[in-house]
Protein backbone atom coordinates (compact mmCIF):
# COMPACT_ATOMS: atom_id res chain seq x y z
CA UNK A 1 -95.17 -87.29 -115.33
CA UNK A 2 -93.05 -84.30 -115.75
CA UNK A 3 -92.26 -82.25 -118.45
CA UNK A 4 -88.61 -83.93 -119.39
CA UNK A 5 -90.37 -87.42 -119.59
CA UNK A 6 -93.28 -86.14 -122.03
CA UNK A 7 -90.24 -84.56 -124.16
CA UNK A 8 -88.46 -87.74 -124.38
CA UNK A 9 -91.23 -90.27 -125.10
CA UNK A 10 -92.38 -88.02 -127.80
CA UNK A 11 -88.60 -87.98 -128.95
CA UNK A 12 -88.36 -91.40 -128.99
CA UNK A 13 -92.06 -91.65 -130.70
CA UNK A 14 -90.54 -89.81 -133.44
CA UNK A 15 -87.70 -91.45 -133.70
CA UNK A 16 -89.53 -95.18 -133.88
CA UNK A 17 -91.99 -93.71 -136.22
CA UNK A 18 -89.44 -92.84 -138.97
CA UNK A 19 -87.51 -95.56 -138.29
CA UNK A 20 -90.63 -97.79 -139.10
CA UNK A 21 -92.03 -96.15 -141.75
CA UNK A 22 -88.26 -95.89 -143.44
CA UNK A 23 -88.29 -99.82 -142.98
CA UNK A 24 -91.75 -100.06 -144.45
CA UNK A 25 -90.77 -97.65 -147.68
CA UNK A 26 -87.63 -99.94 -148.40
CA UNK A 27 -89.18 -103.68 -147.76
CA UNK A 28 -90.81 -105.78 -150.03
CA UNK A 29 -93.70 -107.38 -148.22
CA UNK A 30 -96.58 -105.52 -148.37
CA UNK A 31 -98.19 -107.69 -150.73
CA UNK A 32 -97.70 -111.22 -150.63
CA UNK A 33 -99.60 -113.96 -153.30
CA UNK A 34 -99.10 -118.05 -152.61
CA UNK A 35 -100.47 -120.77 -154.86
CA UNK A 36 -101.91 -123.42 -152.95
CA UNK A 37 -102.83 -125.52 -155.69
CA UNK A 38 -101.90 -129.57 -155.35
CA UNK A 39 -101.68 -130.36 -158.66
CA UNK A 40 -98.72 -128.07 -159.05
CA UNK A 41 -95.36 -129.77 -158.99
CA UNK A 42 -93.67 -126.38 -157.62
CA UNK A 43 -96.36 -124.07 -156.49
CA UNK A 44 -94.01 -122.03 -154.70
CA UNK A 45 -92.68 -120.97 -158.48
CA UNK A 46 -95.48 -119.02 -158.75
CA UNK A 47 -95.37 -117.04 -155.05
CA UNK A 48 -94.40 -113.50 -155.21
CA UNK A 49 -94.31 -110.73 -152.05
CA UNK A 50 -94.03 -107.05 -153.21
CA UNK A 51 -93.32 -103.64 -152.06
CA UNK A 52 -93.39 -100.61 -153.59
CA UNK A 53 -90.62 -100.14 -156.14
CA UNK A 54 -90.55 -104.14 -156.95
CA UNK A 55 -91.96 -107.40 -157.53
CA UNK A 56 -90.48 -110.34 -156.05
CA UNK A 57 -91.46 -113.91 -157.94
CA UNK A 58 -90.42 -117.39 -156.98
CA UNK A 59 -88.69 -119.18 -154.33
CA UNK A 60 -85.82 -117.72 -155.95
CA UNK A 61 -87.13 -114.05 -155.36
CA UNK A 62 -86.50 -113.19 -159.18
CA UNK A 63 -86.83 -109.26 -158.85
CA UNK A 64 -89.01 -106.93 -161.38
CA UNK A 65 -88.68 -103.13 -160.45
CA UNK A 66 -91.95 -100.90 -160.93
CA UNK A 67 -91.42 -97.43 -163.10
CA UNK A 68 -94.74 -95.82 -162.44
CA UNK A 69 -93.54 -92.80 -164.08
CA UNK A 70 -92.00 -94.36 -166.88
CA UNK A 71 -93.88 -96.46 -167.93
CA UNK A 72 -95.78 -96.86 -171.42
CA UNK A 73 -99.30 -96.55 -171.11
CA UNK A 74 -100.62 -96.58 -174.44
CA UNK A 75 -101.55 -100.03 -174.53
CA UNK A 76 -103.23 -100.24 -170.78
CA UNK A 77 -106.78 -100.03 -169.89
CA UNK A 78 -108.60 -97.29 -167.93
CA UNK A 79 -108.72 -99.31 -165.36
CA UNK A 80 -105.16 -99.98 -165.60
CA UNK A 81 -104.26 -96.11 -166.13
CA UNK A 82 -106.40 -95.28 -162.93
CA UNK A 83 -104.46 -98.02 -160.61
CA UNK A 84 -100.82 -97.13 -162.15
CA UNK A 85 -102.39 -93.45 -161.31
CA UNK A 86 -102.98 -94.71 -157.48
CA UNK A 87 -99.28 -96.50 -157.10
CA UNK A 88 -97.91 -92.46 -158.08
CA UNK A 89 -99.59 -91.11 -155.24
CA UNK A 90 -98.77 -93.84 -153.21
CA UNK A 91 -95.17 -93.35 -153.77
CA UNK A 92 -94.99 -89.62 -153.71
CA UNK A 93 -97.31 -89.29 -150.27
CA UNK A 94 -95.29 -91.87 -148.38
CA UNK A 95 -91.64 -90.76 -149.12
CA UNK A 96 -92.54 -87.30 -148.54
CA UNK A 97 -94.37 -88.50 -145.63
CA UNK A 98 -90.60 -89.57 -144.31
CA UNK A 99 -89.05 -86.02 -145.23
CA UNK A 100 -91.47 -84.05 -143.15
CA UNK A 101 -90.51 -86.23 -140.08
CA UNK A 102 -87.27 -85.02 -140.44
CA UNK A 103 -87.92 -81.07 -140.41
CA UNK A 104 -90.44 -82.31 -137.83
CA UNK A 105 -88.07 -83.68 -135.24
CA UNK A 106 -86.06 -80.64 -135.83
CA UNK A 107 -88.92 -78.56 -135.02
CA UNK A 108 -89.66 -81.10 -131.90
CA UNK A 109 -85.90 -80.61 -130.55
CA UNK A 110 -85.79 -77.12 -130.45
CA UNK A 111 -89.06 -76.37 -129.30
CA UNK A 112 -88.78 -78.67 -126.32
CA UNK A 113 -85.12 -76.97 -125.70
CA UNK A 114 -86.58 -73.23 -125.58
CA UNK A 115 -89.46 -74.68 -123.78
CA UNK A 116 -91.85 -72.86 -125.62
CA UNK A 117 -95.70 -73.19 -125.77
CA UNK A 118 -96.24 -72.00 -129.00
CA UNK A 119 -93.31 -73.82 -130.77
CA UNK A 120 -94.56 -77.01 -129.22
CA UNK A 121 -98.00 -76.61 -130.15
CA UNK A 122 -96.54 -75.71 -133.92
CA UNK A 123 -94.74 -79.18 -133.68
CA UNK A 124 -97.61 -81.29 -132.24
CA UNK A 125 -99.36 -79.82 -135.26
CA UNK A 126 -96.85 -80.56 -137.62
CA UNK A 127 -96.57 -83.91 -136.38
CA UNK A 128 -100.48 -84.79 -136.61
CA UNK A 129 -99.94 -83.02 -140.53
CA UNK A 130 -97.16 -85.67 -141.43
CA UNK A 131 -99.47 -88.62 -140.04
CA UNK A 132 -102.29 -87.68 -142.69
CA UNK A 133 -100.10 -88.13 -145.37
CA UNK A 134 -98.40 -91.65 -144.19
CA UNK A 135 -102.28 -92.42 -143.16
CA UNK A 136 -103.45 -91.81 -146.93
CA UNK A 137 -100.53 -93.43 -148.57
CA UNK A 138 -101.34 -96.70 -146.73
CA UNK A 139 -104.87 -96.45 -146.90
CA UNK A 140 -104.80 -95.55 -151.11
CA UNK A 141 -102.72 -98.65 -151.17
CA UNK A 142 -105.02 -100.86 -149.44
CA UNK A 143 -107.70 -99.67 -151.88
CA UNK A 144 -104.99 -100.15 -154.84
CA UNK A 145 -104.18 -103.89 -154.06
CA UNK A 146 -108.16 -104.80 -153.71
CA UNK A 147 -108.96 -102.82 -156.69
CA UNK A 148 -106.01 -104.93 -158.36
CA UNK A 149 -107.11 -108.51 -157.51
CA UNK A 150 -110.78 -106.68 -158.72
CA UNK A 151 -109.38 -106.92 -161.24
CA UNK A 152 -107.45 -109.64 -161.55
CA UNK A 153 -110.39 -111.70 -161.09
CA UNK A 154 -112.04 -109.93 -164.14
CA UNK A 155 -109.26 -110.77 -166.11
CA UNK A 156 -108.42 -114.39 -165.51
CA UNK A 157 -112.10 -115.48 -163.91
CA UNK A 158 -112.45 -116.36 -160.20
CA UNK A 159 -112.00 -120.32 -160.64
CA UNK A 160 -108.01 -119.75 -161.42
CA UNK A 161 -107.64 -117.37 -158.60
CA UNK A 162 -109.87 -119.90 -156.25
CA UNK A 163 -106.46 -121.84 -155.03
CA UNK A 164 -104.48 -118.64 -154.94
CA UNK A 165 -103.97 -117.09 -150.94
CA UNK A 166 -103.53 -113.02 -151.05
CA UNK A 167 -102.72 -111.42 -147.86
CA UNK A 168 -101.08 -108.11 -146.65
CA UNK A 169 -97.82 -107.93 -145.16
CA UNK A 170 -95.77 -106.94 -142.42
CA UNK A 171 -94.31 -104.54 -144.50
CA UNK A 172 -97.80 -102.67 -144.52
CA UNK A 173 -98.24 -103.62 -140.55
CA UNK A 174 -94.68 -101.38 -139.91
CA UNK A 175 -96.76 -98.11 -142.20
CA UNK A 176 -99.45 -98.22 -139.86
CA UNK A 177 -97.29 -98.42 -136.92
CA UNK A 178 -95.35 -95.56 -138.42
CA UNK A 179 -98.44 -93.27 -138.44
CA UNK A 180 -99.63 -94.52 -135.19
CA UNK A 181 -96.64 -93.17 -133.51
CA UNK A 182 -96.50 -89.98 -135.38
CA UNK A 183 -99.87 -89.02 -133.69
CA UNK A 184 -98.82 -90.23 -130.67
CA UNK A 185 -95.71 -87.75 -130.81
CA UNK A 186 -98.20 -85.06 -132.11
CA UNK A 187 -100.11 -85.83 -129.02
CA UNK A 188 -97.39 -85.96 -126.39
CA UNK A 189 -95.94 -82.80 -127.81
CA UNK A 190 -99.53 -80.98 -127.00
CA UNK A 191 -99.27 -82.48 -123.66
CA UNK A 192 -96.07 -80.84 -123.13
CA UNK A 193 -97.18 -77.27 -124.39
CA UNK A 194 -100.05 -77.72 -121.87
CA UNK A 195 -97.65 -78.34 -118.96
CA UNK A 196 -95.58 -75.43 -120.04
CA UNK A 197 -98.85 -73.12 -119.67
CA UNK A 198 -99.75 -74.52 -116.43
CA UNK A 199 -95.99 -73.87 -115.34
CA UNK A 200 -96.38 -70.02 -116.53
CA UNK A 201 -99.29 -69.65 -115.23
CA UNK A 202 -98.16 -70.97 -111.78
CA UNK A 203 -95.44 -68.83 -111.67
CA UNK A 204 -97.40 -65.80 -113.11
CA UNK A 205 -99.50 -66.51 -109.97
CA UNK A 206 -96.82 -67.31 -107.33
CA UNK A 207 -95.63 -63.68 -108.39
CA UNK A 208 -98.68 -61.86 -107.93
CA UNK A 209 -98.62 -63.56 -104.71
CA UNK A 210 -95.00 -62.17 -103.76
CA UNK A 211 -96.02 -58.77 -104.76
């Protein structure tokens, strides 16, 4: 594998892993609730899938935006303060998460262009930085939702929830393939500054040998 083909996989790593994670940010299922209970003459009424800006209930999909930051607290909980203070990170690290791919492509373009080791390296860096924070937004909101249906189950007892299915999404699955490619372009992009200091150093020595 040459040098051109590392540069391009990693471009197109990037470009997939913003692409996902921008498709993750905007979506709606990465939390999805059914009722399974028989007695219920429309149980899918009470199904909802959400994402993180809004609530969807019902077969109709009857939307409820979330204000994180707006919202009145006053009358919540400590538990509920701590969770609404867990969706804020959430939606600060993973949005910012998709900024820094941006610069970071930039930075991947133009140091594969000037072929330079140490811009590379910088970029494979940078890359591997921007996957920590898409790897702690998802994983603070897989500890949000359990700590939710914690409780949840406090709240309304463990018998009503019994019929009630709770699952993750494929919204969520598209997040962790978003970070999963940023490290691989973080990796690829090392890779590349490697073979760039194996190419100096074989012509440093194919000089000495002309000399």
């Amino acid at each position: 594998m040459n040098f051109g083909t590392v540069v391009v996989v990693a471009g197109f790593s990037g470009i997939f892993s913003f692409g996902l994670l921008a498709a993750a940010i905007g979506s709606d299922y990465w939390y999805i609730i059914k009722v399974n209970q028989q007695n219920l003459t429309n149980p899918e009424d009470l199904d909802s899938h959400s994402g993180l800006w809004r609530i969807n209930e019902g077969k109709n999909a009857s939307s409820h935006f979330i204000h994180p930051f707006t919202e009145d607290t006053s009358k919540y909980t400590e538990p509920e303060r701590h969770l609404l203070g867990m969706h804020k990170v959430i939606v600060i690290l993973l949005p910012l998460s998709l900024v820094l791919l941006v610069f970071g492509g930039i930075c991947g373009l133009v140091s594969s262009l000037a072929r330079s080791r140490k811009l590379l390296t910088v970029s494979a860096s940078y890359f591997l930085f921007c996957s920590l924070f898409t790897l702690s937004g998802v994983s603070i909101y897989i500890s949000y939702s359990q700590q939710a249906l914690q409780l949840l189950e406090r709240q309304l007892g463990a018998e009503l929830l019994a019929h009630v299915q709770v699952s993750f999404g494929w919204s969520l699955g598209l997040a962790w393939l978003s970070y999963g490619l940023e490290v691989t372009t973080g990796l690829l992009l090392l890779l590349a500054a490697r073979m760039t200091l194996l190419r100096q150093l074989s012509d440093c020595t194919t000089t000495i040998g002309m000399a």
